[in-house]
PDB file of N, CA and C in Angstrom:
ATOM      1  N   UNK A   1     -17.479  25.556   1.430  1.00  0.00           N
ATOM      2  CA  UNK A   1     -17.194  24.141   1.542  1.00  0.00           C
ATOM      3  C   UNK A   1     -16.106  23.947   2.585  1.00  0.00           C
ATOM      4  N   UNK A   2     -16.293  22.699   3.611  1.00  0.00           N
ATOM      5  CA  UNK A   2     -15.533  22.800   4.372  1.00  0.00           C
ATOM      6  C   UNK A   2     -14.341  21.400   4.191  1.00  0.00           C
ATOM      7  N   UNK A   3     -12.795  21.911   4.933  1.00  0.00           N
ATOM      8  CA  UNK A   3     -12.202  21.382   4.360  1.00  0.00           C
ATOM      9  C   UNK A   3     -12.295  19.710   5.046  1.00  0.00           C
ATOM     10  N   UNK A   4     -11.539  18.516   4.423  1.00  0.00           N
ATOM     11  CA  UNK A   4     -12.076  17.223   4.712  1.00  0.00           C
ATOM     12  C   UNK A   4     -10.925  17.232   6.053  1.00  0.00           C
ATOM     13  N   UNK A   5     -11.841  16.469   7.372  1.00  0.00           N
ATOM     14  CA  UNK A   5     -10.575  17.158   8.350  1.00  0.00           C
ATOM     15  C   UNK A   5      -9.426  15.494   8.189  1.00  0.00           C
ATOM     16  N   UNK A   6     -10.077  14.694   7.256  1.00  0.00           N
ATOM     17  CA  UNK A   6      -9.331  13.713   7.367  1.00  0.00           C
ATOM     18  C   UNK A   6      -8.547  13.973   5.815  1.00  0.00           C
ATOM     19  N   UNK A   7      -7.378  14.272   5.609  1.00  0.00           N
ATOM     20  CA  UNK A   7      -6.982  13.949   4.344  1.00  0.00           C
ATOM     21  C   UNK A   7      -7.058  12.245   4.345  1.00  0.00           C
ATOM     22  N   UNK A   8      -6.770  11.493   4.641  1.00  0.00           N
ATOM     23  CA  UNK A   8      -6.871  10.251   3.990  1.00  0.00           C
ATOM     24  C   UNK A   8      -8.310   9.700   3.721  1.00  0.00           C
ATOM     25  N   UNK A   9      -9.097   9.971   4.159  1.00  0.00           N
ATOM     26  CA  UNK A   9     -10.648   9.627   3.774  1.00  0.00           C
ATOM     27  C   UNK A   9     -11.138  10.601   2.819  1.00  0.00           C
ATOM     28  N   UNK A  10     -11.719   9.903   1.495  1.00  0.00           N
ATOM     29  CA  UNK A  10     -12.350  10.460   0.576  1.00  0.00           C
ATOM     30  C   UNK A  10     -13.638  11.832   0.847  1.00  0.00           C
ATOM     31  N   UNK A  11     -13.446  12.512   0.315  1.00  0.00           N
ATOM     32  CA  UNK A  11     -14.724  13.416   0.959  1.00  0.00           C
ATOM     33  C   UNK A  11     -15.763  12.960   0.094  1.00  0.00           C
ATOM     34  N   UNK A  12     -17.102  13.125   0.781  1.00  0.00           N
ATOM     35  CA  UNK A  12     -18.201  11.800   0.465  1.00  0.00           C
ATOM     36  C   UNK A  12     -18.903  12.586  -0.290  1.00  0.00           C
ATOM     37  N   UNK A  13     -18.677  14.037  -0.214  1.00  0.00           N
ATOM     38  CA  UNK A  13     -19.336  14.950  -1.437  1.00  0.00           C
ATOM     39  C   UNK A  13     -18.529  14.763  -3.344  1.00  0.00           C
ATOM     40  N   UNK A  14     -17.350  14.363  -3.115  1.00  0.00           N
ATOM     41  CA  UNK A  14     -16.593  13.925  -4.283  1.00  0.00           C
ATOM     42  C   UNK A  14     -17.336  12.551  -5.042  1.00  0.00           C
ATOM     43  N   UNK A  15     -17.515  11.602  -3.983  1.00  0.00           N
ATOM     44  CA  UNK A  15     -17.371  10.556  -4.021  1.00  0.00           C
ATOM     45  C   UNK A  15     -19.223  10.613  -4.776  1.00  0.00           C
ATOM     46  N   UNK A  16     -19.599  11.082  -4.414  1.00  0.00           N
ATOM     47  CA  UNK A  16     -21.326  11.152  -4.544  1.00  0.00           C
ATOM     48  C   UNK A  16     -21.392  11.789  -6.080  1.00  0.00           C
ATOM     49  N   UNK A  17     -20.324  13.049  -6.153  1.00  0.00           N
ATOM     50  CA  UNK A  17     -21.044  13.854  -7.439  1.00  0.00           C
ATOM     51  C   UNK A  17     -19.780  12.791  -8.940  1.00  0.00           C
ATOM     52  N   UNK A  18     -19.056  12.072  -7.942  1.00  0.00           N
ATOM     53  CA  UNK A  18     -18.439  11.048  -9.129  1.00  0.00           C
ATOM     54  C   UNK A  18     -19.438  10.049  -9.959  1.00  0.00           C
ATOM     55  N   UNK A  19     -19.938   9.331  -8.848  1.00  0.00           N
ATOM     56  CA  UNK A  19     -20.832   8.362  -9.103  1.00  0.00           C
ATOM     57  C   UNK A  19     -22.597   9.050 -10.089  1.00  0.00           C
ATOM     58  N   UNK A  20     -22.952  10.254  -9.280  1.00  0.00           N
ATOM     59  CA  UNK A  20     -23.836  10.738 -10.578  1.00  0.00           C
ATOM     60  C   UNK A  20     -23.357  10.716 -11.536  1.00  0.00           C
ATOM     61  N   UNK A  21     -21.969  11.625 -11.554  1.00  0.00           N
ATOM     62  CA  UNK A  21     -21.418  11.822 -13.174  1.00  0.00           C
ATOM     63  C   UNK A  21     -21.255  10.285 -13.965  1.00  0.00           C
ATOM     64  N   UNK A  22     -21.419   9.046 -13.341  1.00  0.00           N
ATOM     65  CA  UNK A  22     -20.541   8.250 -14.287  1.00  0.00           C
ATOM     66  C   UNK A  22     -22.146   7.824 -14.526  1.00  0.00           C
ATOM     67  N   UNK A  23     -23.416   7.947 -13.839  1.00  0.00           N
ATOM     68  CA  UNK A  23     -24.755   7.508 -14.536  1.00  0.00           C
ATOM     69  C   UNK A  23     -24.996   8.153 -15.757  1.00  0.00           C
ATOM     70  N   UNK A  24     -24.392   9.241 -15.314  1.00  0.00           N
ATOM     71  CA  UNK A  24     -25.084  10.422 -16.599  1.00  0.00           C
ATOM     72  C   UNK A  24     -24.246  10.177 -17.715  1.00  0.00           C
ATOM     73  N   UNK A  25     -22.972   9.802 -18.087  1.00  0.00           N
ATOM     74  CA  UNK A  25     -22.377   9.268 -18.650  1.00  0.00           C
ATOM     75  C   UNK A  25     -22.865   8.208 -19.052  1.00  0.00           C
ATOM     76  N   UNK A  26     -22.594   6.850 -18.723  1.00  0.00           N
ATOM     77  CA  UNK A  26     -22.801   5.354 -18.508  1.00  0.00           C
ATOM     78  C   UNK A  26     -21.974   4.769 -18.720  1.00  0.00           C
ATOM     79  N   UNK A  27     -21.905   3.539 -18.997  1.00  0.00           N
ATOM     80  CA  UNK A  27     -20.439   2.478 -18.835  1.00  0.00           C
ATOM     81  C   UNK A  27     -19.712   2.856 -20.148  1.00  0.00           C
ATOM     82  N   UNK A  28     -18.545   2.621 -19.640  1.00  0.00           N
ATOM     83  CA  UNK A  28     -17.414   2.905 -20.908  1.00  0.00           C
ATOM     84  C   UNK A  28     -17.365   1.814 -22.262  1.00  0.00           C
ATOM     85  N   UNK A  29     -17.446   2.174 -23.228  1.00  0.00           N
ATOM     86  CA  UNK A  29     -17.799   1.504 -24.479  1.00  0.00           C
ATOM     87  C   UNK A  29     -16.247   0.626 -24.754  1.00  0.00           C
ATOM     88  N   UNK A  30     -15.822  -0.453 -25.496  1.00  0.00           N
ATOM     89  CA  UNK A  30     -14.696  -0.787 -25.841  1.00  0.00           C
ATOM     90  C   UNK A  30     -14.098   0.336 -26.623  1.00  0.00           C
ATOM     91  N   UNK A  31     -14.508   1.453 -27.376  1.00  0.00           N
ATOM     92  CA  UNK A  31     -14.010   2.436 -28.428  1.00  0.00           C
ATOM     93  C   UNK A  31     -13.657   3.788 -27.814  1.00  0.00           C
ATOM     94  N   UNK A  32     -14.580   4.034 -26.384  1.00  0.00           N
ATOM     95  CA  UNK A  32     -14.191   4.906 -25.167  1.00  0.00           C
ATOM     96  C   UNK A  32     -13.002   4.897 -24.418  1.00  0.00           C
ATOM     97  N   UNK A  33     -12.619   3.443 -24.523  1.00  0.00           N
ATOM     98  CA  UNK A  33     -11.650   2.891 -23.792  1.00  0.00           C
ATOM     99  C   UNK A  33     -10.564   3.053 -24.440  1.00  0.00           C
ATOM    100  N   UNK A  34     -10.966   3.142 -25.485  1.00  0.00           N
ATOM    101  CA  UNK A  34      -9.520   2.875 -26.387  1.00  0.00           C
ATOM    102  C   UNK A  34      -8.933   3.974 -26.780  1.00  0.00           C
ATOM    103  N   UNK A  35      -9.790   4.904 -26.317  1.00  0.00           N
ATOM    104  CA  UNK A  35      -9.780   6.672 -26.670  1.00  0.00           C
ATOM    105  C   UNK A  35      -9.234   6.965 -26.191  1.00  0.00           C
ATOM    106  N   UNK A  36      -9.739   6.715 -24.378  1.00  0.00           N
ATOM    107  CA  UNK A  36      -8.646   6.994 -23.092  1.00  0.00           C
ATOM    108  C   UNK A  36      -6.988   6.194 -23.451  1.00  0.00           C
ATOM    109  N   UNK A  37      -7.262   4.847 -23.472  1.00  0.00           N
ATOM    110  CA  UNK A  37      -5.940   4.781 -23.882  1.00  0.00           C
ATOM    111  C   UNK A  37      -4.577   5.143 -24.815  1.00  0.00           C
ATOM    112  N   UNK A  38      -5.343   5.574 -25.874  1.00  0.00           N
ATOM    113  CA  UNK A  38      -4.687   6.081 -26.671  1.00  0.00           C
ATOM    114  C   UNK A  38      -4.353   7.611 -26.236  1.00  0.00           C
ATOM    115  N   UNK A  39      -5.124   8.756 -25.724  1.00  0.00           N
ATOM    116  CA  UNK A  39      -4.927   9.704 -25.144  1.00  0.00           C
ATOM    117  C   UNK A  39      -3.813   9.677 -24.109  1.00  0.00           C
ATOM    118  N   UNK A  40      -3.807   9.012 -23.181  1.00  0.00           N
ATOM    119  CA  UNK A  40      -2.747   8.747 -21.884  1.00  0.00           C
ATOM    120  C   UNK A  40      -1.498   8.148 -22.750  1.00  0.00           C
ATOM    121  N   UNK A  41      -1.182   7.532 -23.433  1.00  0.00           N
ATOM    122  CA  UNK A  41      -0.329   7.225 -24.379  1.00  0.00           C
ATOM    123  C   UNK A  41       0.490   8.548 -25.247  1.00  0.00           C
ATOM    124  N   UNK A  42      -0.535   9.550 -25.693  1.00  0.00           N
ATOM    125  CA  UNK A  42       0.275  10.199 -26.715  1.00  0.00           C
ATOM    126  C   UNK A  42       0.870  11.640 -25.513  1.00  0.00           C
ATOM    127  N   UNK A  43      -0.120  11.558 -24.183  1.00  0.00           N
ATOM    128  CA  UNK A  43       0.036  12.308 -23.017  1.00  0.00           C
ATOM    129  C   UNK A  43       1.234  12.195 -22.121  1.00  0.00           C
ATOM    130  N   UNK A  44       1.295  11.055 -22.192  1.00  0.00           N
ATOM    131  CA  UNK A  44       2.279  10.162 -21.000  1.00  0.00           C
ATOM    132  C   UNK A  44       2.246  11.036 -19.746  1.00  0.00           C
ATOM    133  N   UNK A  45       1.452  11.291 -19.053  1.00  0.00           N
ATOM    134  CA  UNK A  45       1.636  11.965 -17.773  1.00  0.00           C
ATOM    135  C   UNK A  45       2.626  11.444 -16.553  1.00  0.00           C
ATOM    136  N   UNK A  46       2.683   9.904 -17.215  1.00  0.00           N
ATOM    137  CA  UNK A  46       3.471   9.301 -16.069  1.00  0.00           C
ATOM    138  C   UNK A  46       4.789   9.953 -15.950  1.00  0.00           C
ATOM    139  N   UNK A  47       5.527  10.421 -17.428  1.00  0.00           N
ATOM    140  CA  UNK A  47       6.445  11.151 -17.661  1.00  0.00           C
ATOM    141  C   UNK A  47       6.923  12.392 -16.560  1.00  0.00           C
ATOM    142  N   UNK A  48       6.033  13.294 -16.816  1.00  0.00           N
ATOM    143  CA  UNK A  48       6.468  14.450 -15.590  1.00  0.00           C
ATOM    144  C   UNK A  48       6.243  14.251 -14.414  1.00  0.00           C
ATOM    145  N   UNK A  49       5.540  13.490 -13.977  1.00  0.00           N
ATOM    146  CA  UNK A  49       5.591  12.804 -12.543  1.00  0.00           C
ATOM    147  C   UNK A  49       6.549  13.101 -11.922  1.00  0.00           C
ATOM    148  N   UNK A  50       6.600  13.640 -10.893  1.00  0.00           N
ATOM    149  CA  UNK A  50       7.931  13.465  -9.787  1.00  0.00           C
ATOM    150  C   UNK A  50       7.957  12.731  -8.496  1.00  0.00           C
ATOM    151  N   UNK A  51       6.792  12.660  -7.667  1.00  0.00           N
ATOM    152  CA  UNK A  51       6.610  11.964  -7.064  1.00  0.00           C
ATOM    153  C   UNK A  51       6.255  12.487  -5.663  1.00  0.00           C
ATOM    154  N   UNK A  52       6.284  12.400  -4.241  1.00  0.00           N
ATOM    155  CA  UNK A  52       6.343  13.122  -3.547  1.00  0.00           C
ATOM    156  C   UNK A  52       7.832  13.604  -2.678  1.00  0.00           C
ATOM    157  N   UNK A  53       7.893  15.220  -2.983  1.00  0.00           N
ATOM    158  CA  UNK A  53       9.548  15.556  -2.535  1.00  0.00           C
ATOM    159  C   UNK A  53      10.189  15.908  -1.082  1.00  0.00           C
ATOM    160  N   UNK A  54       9.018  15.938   0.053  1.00  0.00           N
ATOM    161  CA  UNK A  54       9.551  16.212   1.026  1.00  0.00           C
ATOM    162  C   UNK A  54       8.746  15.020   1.892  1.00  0.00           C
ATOM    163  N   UNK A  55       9.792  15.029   3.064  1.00  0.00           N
ATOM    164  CA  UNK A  55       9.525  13.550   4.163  1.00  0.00           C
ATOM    165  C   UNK A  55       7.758  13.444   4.378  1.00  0.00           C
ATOM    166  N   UNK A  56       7.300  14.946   4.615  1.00  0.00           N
ATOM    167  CA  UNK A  56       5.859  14.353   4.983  1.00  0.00           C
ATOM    168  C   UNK A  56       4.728  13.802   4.023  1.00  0.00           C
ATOM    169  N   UNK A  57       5.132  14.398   2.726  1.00  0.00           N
ATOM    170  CA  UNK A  57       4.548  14.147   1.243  1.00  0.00           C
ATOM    171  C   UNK A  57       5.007  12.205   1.192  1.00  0.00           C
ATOM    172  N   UNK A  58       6.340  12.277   1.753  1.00  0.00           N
ATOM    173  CA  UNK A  58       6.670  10.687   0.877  1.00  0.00           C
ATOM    174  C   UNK A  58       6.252   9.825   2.214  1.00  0.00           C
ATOM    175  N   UNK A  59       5.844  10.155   3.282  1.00  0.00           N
ATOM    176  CA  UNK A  59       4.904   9.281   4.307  1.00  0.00           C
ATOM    177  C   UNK A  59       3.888   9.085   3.858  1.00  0.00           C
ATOM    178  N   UNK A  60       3.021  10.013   3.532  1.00  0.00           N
ATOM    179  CA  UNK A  60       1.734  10.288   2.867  1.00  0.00           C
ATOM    180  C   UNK A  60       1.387   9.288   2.032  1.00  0.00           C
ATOM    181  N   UNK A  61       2.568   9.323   0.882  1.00  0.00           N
ATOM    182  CA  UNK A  61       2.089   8.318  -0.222  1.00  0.00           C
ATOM    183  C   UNK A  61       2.475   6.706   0.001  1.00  0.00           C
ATOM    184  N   UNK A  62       3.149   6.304   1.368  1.00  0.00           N
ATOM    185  CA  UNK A  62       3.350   5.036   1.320  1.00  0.00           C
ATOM    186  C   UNK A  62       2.293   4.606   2.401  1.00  0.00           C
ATOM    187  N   UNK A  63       1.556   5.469   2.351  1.00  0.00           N
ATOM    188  CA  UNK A  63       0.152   4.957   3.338  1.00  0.00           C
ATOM    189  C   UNK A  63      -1.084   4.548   2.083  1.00  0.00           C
ATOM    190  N   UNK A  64      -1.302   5.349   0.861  1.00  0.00           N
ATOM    191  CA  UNK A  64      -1.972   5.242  -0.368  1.00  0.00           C
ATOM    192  C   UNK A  64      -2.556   4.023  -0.369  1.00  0.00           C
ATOM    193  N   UNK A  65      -1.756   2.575  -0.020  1.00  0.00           N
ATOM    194  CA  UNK A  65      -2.268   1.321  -0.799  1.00  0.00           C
ATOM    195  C   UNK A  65      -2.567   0.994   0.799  1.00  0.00           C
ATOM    196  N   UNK A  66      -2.689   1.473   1.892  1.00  0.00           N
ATOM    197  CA  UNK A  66      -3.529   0.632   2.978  1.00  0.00           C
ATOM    198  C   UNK A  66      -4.901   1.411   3.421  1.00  0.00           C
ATOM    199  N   UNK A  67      -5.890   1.822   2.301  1.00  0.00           N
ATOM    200  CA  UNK A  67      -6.769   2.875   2.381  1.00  0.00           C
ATOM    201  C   UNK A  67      -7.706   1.108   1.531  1.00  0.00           C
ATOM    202  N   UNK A  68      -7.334   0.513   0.790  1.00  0.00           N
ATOM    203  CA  UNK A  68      -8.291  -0.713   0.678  1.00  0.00           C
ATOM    204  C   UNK A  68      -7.660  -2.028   1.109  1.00  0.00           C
ATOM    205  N   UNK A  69      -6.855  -2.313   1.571  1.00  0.00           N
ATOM    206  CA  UNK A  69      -6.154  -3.392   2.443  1.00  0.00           C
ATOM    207  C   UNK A  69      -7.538  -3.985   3.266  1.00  0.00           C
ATOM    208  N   UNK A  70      -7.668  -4.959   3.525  1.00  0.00           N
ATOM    209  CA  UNK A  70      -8.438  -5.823   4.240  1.00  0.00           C
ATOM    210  C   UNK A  70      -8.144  -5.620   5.649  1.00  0.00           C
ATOM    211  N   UNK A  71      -7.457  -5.904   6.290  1.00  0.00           N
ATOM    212  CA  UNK A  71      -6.885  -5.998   7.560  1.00  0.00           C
ATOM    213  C   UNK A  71      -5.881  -5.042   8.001  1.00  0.00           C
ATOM    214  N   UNK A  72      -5.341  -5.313   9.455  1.00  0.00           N
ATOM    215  CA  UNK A  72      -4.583  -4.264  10.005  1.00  0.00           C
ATOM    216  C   UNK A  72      -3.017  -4.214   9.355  1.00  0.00           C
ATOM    217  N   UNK A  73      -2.853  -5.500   8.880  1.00  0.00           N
ATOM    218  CA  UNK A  73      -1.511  -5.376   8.584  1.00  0.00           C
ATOM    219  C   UNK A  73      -1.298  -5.782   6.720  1.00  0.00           C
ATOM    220  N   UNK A  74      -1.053  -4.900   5.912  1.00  0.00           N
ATOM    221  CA  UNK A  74      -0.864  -5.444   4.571  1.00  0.00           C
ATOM    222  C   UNK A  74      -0.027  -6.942   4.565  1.00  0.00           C
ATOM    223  N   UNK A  75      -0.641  -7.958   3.229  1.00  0.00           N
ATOM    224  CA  UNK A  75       0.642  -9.350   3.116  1.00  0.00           C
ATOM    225  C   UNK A  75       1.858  -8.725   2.907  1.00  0.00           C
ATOM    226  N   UNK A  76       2.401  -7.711   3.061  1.00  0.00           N
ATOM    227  CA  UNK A  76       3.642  -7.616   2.608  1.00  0.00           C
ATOM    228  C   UNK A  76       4.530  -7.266   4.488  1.00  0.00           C
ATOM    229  N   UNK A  77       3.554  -6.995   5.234  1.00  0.00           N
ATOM    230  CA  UNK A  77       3.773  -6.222   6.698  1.00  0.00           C
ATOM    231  C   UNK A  77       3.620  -7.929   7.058  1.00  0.00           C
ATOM    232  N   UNK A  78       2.735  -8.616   6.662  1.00  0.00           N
ATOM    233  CA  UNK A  78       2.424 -10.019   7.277  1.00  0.00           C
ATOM    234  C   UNK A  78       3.575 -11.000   7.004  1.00  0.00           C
ATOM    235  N   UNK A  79       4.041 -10.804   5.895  1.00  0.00           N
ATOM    236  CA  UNK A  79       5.281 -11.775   5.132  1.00  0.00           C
ATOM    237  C   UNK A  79       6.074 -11.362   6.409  1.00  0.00           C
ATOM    238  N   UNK A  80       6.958  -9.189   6.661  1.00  0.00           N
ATOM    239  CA  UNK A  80       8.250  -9.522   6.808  1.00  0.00           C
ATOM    240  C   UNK A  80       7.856  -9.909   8.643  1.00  0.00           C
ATOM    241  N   UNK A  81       6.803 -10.005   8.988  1.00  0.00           N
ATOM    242  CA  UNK A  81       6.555  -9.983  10.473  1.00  0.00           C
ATOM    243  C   UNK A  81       7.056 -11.820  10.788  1.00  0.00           C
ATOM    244  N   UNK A  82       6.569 -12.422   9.644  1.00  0.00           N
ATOM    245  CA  UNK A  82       6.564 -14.182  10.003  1.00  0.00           C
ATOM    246  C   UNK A  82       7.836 -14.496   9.755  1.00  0.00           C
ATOM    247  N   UNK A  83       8.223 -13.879   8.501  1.00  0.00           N
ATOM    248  CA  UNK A  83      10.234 -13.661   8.531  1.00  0.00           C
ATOM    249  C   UNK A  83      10.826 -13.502   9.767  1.00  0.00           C
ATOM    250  N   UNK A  84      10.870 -12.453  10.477  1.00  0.00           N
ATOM    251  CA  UNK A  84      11.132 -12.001  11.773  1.00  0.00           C
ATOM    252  C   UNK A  84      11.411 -13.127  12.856  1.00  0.00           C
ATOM    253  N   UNK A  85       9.720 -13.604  13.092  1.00  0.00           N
ATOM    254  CA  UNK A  85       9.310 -14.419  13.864  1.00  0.00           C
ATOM    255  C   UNK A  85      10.308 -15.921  13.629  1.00  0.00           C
ATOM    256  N   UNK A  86      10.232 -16.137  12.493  1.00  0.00           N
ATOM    257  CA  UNK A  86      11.236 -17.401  11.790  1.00  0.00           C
ATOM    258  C   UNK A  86      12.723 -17.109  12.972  1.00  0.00           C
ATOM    259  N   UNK A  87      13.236 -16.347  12.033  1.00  0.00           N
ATOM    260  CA  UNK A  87      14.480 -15.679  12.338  1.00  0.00           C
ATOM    261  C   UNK A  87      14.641 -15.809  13.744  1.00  0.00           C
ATOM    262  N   UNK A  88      13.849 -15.393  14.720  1.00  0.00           N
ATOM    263  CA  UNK A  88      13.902 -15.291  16.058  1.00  0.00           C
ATOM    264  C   UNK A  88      13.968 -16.533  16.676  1.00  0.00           C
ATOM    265  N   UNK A  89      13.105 -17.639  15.928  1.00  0.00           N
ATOM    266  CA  UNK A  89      13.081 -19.255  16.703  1.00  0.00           C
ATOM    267  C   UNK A  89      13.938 -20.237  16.136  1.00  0.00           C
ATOM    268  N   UNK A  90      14.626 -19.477  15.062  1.00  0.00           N
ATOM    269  CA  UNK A  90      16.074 -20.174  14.378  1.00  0.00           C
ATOM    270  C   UNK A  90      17.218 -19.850  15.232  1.00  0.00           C
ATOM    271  N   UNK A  91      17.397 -18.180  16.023  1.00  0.00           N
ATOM    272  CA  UNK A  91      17.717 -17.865  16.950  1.00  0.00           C
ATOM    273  C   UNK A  91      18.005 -18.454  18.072  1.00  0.00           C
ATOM    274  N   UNK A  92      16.836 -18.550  18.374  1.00  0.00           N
ATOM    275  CA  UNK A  92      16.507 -19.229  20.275  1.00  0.00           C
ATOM    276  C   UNK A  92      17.160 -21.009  20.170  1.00  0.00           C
ATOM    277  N   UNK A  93      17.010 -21.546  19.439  1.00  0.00           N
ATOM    278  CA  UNK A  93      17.185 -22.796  18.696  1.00  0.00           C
ATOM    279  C   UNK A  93      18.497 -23.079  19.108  1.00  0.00           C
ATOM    280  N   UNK A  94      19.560 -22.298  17.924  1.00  0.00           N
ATOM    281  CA  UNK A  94      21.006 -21.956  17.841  1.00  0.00           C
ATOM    282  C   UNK A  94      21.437 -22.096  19.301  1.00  0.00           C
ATOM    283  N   UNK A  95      20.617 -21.086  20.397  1.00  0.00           N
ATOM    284  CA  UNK A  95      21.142 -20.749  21.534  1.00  0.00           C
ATOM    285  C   UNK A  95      20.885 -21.896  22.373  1.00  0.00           C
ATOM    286  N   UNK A  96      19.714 -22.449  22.270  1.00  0.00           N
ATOM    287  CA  UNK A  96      19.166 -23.885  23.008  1.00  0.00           C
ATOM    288  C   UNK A  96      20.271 -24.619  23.187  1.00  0.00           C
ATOM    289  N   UNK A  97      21.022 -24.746  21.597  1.00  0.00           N
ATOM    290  CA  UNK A  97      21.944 -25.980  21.204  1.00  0.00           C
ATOM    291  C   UNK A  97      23.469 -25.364  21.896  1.00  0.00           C
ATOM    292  N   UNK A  98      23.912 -24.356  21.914  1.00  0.00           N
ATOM    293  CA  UNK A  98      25.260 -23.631  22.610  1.00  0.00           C
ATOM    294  C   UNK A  98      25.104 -23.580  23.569  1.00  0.00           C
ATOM    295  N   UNK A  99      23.678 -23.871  24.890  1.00  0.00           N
ATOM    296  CA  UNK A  99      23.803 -23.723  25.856  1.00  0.00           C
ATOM    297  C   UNK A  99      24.232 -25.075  26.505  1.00  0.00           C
ATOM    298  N   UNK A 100      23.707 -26.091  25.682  1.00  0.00           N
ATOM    299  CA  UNK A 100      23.341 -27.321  25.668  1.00  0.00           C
ATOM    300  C   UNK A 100      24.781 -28.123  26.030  1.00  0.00           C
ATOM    301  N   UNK A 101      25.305 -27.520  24.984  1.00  0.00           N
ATOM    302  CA  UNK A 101      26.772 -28.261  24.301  1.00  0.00           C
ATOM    303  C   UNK A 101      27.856 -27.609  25.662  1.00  0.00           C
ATOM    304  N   UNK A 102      27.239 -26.224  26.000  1.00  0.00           N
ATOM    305  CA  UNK A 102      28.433 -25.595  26.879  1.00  0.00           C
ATOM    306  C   UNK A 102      27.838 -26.161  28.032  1.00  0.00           C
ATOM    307  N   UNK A 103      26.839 -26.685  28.663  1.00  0.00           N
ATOM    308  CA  UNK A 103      26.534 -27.268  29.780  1.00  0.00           C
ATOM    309  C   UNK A 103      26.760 -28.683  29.757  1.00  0.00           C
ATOM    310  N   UNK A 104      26.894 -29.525  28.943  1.00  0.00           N
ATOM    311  CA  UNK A 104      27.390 -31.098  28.532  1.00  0.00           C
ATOM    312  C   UNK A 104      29.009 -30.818  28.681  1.00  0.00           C
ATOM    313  N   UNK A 105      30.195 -29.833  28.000  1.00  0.00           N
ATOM    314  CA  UNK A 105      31.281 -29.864  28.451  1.00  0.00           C
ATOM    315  C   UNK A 105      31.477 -29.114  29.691  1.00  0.00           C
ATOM    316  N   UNK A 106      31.144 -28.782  30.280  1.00  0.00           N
ATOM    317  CA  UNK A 106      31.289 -27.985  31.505  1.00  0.00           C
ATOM    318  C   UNK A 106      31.060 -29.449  32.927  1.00  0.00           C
ATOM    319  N   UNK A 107      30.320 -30.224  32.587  1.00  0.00           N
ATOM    320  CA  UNK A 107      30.109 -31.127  33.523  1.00  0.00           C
ATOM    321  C   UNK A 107      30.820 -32.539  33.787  1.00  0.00           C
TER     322      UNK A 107
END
């Protein structure tokens, strides 16, 4: 088996023998569900979690949530970009008005 040369793209052989397995299975029952939940509960895996510990591991994982993002830039990249943009013509503004005021006393 060869390795996926993209780590961030799913390998489509995973992705294929998932989707058989969940036919052969079938949909999760309300009492299935409650199995899993109760299991992850008495498990707590979230517990030993550590997270990722070195710089290229913790790049890695703050890329995770733009693998189903719609567009090029997540709302949260879109928010601080229009912030920015704000900021910059509140800026230019400020300066409009100091140039304004220093060219009205200057004359």
């Amino acid at each position: 088996m060869s390795a996926n040369p993209n780590p961030l793209s799913p390998n489509p052989r995973r992705i294929a023998a998932g989707k058989l397995n969940r036919l052969k299975r079938g949909p999760l029952t309300p009492k299935g569900r409650d199995q899993l939940r109760h299991a992850a509960l008495a498990h707590r895996p979230w517990a030993a979690s550590t997270g990722p510990r070195t710089p290229e591991g913790k790049a890695r994982a703050s890329q995770n949530g733009k693998l189903r993002q719609k567009g090029e830039m997540s709302v949260r990249e879109l928010r601080r970009s229009l912030l920015e943009m704000t900021s910059l013509v509140d800026d230019m503004e400020k300066a409009r008005v100091l140039v304004a005021e220093v060219l009205a006393s200057s004359s």
